[in-house]
Protein backbone atom coordinates (compact mmCIF):
# COMPACT_ATOMS: atom_id res chain seq x y z
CA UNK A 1 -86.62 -17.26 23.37
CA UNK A 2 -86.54 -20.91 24.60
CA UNK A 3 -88.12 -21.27 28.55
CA UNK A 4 -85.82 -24.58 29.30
CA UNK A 5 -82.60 -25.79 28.80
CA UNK A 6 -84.11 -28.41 26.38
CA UNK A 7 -85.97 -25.79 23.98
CA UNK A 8 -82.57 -24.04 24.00
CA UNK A 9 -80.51 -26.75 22.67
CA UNK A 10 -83.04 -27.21 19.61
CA UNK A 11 -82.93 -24.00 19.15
CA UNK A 12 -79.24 -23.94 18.90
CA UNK A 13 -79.44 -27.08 17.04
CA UNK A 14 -81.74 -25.41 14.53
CA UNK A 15 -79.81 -21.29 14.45
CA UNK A 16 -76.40 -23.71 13.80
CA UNK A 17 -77.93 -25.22 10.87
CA UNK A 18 -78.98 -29.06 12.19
CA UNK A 19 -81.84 -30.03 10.57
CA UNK A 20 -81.93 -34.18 10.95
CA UNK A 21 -81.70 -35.39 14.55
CA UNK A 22 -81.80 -39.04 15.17
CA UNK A 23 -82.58 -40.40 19.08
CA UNK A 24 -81.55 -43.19 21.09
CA UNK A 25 -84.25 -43.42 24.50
CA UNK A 26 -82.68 -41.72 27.27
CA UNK A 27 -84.13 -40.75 30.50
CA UNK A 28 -81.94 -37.42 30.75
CA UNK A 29 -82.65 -36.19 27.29
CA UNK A 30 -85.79 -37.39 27.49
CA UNK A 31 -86.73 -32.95 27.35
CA UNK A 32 -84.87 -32.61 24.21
CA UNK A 33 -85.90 -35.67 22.27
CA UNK A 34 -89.21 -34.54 22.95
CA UNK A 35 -89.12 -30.66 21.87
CA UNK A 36 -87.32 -32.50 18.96
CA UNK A 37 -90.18 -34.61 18.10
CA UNK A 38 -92.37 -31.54 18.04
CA UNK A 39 -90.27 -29.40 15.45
CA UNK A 40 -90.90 -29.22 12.68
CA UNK A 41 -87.60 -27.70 11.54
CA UNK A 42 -86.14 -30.84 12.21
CA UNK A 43 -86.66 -33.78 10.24
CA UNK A 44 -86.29 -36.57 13.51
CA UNK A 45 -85.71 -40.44 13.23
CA UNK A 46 -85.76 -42.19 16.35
CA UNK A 47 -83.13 -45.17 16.26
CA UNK A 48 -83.46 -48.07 18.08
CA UNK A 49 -79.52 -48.12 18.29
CA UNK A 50 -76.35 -45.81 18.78
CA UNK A 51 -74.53 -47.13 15.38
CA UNK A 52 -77.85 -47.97 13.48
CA UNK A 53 -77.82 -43.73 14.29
CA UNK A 54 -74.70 -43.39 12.96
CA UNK A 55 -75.47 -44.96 9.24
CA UNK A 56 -78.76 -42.84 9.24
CA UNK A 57 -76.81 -39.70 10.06
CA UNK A 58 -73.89 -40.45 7.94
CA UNK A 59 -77.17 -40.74 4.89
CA UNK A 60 -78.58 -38.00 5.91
CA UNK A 61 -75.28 -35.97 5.77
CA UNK A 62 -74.56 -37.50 2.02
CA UNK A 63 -78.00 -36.81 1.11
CA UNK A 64 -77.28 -32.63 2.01
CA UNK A 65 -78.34 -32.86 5.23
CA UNK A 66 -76.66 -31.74 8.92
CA UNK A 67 -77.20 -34.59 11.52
CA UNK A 68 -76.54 -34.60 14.95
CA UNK A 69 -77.47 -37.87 16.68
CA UNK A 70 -78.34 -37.73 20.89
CA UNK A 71 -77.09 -40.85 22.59
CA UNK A 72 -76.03 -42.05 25.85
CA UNK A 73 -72.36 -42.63 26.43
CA UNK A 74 -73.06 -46.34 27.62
CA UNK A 75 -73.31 -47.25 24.25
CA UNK A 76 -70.00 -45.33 22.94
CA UNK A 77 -68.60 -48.92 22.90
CA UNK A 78 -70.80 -50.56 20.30
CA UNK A 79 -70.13 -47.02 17.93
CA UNK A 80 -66.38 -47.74 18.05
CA UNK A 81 -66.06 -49.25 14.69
CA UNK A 82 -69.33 -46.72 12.90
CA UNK A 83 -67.39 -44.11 13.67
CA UNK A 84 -64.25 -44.94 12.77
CA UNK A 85 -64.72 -46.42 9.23
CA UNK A 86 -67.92 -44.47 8.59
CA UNK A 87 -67.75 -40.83 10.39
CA UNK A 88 -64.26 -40.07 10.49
CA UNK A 89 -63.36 -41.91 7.20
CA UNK A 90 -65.72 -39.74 5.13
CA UNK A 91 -64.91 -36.17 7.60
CA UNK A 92 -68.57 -36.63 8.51
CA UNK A 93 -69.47 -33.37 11.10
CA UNK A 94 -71.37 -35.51 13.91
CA UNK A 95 -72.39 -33.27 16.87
CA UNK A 96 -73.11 -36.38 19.38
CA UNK A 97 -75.22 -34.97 21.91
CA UNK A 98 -74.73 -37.41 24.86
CA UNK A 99 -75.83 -38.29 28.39
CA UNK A 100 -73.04 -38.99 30.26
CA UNK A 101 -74.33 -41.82 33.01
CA UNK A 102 -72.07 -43.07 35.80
CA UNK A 103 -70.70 -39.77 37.66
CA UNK A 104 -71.18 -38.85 40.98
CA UNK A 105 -74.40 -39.99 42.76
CA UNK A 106 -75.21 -42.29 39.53
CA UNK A 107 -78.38 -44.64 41.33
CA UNK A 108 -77.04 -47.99 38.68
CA UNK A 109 -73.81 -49.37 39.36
CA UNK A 110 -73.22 -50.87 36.34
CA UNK A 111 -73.48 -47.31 34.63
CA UNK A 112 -70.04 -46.48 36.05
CA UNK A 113 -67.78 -48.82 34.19
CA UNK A 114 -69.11 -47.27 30.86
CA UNK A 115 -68.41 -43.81 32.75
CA UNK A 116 -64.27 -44.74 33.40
CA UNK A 117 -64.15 -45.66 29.36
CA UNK A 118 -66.01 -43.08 27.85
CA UNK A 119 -63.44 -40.12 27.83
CA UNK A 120 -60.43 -42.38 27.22
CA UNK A 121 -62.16 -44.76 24.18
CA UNK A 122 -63.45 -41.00 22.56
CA UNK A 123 -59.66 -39.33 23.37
CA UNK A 124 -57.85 -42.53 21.59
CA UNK A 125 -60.17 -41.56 18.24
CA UNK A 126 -59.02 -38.36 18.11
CA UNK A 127 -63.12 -37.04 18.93
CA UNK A 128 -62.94 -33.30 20.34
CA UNK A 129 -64.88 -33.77 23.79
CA UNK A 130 -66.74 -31.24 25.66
CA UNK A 131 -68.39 -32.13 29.26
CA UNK A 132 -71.04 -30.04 30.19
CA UNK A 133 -71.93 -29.64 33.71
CA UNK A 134 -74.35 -26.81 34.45
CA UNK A 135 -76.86 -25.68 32.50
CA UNK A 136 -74.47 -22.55 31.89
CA UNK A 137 -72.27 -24.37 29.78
CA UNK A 138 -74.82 -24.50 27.08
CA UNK A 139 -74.12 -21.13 26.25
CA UNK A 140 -71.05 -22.97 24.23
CA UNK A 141 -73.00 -25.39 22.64
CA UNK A 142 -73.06 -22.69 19.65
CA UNK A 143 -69.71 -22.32 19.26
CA UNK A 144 -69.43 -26.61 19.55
CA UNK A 145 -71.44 -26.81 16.96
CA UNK A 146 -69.72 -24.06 14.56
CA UNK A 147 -66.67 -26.06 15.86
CA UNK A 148 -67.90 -29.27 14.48
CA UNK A 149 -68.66 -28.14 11.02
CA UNK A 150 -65.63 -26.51 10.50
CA UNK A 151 -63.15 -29.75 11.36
CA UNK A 152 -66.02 -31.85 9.63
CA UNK A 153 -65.14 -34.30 12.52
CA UNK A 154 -67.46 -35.94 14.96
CA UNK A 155 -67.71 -34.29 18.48
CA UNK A 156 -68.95 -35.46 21.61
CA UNK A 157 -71.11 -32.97 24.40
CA UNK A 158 -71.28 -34.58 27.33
CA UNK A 159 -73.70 -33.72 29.87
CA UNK A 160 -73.91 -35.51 33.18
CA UNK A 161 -76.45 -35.57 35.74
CA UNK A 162 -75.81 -31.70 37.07
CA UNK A 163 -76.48 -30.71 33.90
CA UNK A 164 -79.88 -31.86 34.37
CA UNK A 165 -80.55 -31.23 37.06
CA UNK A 166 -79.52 -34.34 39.14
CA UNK A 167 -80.52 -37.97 39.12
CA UNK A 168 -84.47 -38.30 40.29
């Protein structure tokens, strides 16, 4: 029985079959990349960027694997075109787990401009979206992840600053 809301989501990760998680360095899922990096049921890559991710997912998945990459949503815009003609094109089931910066008592102002586009730019690809706002709503993140496998689409989990408890 996981003790935090980061142990939980690898544990969901792991009972829903994930077992290749590549990273992106985030601050707010800075408790699940690290649980991550300590499993050893998951085979982890860091990435030094969001569609360099993609490509090692999108291997990983041709190579019998299930990837799920964790990002932050400022960087959505420089995935545009990976997952379009890579994800999508080849039905690639992508769980993006993603730290949605920019809400509601966000500290960096330029963190809200990526916050206005995120939703729309992942709506006009056709990527199911899920926003996540207390810890609570993890208790779906099974069912997102069942979800993603059986569209064999990318989806998105958002989870802003409530989630985690607030910006420190």
């Amino acid at each position: 029985m996981a003790s935090n809301i980061s142990e939980r989501i690898v544990d969901d990760l792991v009972a829903n079959g994930i077992d290749f998680v590549t990273t992106v360095p985030c601050k707010q899922l800075a408790g699940v990349i690290d649980v991550i990096e300590k499993d050893e049921r998951i085979y982890h890559i860091p990435s030094n960027k969001e569609d360099e991710g993609m490509g090692l997912c999108a291997g990983a998945f041709m190579g019998g694997k299930r990837p799920c990459i964790i990002m932050q949503n400022t960087a959505i815009g420089v995935t545009i075109n990976t997952l379009a003609t890579l994800i999508q094109y080849y039905q690639i089931p992508l769980p993006m787990l993603i730290s949605f910066r920019g809400e509601l008592r966000e500290p960096v102002a330029c963190q809200v401009e990526m916050a206005i586009h995120t939703k729309p730019l992942l709506q006009q690809l056709g990527i199911p979206t899920f926003h996540m706002h207390h810890q609570d709503d993890a208790e779906e993140l099974g069912e997102i992840l069942k979800y993603t496998q059986m569209c064999s689409k990318p989806t998105a989990i958002l989870t802003d600053a409530s989630f985690w408890g607030g910006y420190k």
